[in-house]
Protein backbone atom coordinates (compact mmCIF):
# COMPACT_ATOMS: atom_id res chain seq x y z
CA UNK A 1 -194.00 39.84 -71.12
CA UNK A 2 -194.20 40.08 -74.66
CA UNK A 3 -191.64 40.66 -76.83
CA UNK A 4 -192.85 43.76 -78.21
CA UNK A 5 -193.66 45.02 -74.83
CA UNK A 6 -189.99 44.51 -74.09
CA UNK A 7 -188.28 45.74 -77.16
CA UNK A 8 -190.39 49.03 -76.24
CA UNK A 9 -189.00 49.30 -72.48
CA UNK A 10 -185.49 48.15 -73.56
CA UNK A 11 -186.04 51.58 -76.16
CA UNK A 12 -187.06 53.41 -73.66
CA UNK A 13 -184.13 52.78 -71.22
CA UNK A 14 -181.35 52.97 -74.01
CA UNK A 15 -181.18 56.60 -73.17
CA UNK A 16 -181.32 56.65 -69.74
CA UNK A 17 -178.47 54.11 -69.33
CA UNK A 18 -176.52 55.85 -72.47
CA UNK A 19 -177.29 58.94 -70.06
CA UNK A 20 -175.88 57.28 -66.98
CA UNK A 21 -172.58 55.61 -68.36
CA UNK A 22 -170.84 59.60 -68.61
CA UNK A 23 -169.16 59.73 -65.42
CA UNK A 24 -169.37 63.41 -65.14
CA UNK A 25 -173.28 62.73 -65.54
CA UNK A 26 -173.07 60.35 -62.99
CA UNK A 27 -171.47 62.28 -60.95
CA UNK A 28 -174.17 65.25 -61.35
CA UNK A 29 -176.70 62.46 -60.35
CA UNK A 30 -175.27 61.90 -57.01
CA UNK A 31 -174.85 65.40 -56.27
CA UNK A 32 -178.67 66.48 -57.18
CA UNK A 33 -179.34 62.83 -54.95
CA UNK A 34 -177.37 64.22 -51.92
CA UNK A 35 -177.67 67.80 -52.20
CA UNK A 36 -180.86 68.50 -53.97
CA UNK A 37 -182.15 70.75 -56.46
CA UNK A 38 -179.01 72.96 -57.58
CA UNK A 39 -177.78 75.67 -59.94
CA UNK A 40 -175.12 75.04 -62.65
CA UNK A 41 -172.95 77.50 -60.76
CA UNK A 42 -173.26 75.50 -58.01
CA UNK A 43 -172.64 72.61 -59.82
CA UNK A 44 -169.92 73.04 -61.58
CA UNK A 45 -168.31 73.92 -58.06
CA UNK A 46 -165.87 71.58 -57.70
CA UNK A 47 -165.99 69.67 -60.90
CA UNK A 48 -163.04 69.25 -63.23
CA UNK A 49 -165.24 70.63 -65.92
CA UNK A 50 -166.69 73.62 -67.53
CA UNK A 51 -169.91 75.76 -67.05
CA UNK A 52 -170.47 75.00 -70.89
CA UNK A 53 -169.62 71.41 -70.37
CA UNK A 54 -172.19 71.20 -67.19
CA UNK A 55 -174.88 72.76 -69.14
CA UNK A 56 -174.15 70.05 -72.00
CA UNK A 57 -173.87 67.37 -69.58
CA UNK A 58 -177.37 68.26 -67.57
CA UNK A 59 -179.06 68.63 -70.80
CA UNK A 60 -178.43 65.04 -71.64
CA UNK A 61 -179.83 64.03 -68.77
CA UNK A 62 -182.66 66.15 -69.55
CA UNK A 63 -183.12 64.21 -72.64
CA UNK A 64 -183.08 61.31 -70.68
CA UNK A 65 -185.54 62.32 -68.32
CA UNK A 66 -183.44 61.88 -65.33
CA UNK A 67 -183.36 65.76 -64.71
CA UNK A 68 -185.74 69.03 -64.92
CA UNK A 69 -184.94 72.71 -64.74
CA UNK A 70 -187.03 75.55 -63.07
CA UNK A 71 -186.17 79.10 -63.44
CA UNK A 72 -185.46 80.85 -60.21
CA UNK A 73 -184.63 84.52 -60.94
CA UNK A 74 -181.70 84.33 -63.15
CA UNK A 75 -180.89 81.19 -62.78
CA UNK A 76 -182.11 78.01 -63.77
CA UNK A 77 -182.54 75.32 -60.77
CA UNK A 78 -182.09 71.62 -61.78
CA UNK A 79 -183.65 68.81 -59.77
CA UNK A 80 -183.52 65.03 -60.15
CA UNK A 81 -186.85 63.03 -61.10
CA UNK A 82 -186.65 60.52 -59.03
CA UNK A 83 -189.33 58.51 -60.68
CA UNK A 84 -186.70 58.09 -63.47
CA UNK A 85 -184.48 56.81 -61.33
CA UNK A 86 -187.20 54.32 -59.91
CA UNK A 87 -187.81 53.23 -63.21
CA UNK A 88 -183.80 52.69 -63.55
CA UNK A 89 -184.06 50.14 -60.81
CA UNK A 90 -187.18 48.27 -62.19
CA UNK A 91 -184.72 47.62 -65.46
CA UNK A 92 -181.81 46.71 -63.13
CA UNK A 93 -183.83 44.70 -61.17
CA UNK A 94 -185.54 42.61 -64.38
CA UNK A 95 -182.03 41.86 -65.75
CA UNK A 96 -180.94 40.81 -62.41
CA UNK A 97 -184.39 38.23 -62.20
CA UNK A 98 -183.58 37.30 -65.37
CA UNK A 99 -179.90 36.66 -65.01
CA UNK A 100 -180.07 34.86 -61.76
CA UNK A 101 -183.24 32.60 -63.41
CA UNK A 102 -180.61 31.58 -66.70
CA UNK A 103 -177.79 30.90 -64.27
CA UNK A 104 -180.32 28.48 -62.18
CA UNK A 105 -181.33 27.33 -65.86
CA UNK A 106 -177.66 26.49 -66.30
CA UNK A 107 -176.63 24.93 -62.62
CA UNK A 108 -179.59 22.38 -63.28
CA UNK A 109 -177.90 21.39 -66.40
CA UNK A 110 -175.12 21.01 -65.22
CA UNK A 111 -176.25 19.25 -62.28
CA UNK A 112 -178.15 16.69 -64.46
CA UNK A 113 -175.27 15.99 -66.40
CA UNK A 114 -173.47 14.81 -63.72
């Protein structure tokens, strides 16, 4: 992969991981994941925050592309985009490759030196 081509997917995930390292975000993200698509009265049901503070918190991760909202009636519905999340993976799972091929980097060394 080029370097460009990285720099441009490392942009592009800055957000979603700035996004996912709010716990009260993360949090929001497990509940759309195990309940599905919910209100902000429903989710703020149980939460040690705000309505207000909800709102801000799901529009971050609306910003981030994590989340959508629909209106239904009143209300507005939000639902996790679970491609985003797919895509969250891909990153986690390219560090990972790349971490575990710099540690084997590092054992040979080592090894060799011995």
């Amino acid at each position: 992969m080029s370097r460009k081509s990285s720099s441009v997917r490392i942009a592009d995930a800055a957000p979603l991981f700035a996004a996912l390292g709010d716990v009260t975000r993360l949090r929001i993200v497990v509940r759309l994941c195990t309940e599905g698509p919910s209100s902000i009265m429903r989710l703020t049901e149980g939460a040690d925050v705000s309505r207000q503070a909800v709102t801000k918190h799901l529009r971050a991760l609306e910003d981030a592309r994590l989340v959508r909202s629909d209106r239904a009636g009143r209300e507005c519905v939000w639902e996790l985009q679970p491609k985003r999340l797919d895509e969250t993976r891909r990153y986690l799972d390219q560090i990972s490759q790349q971490w575990d091929e710099t540690l084997s980097r590092l054992r040979a060394f080592v090894e060799e030196e011995d």
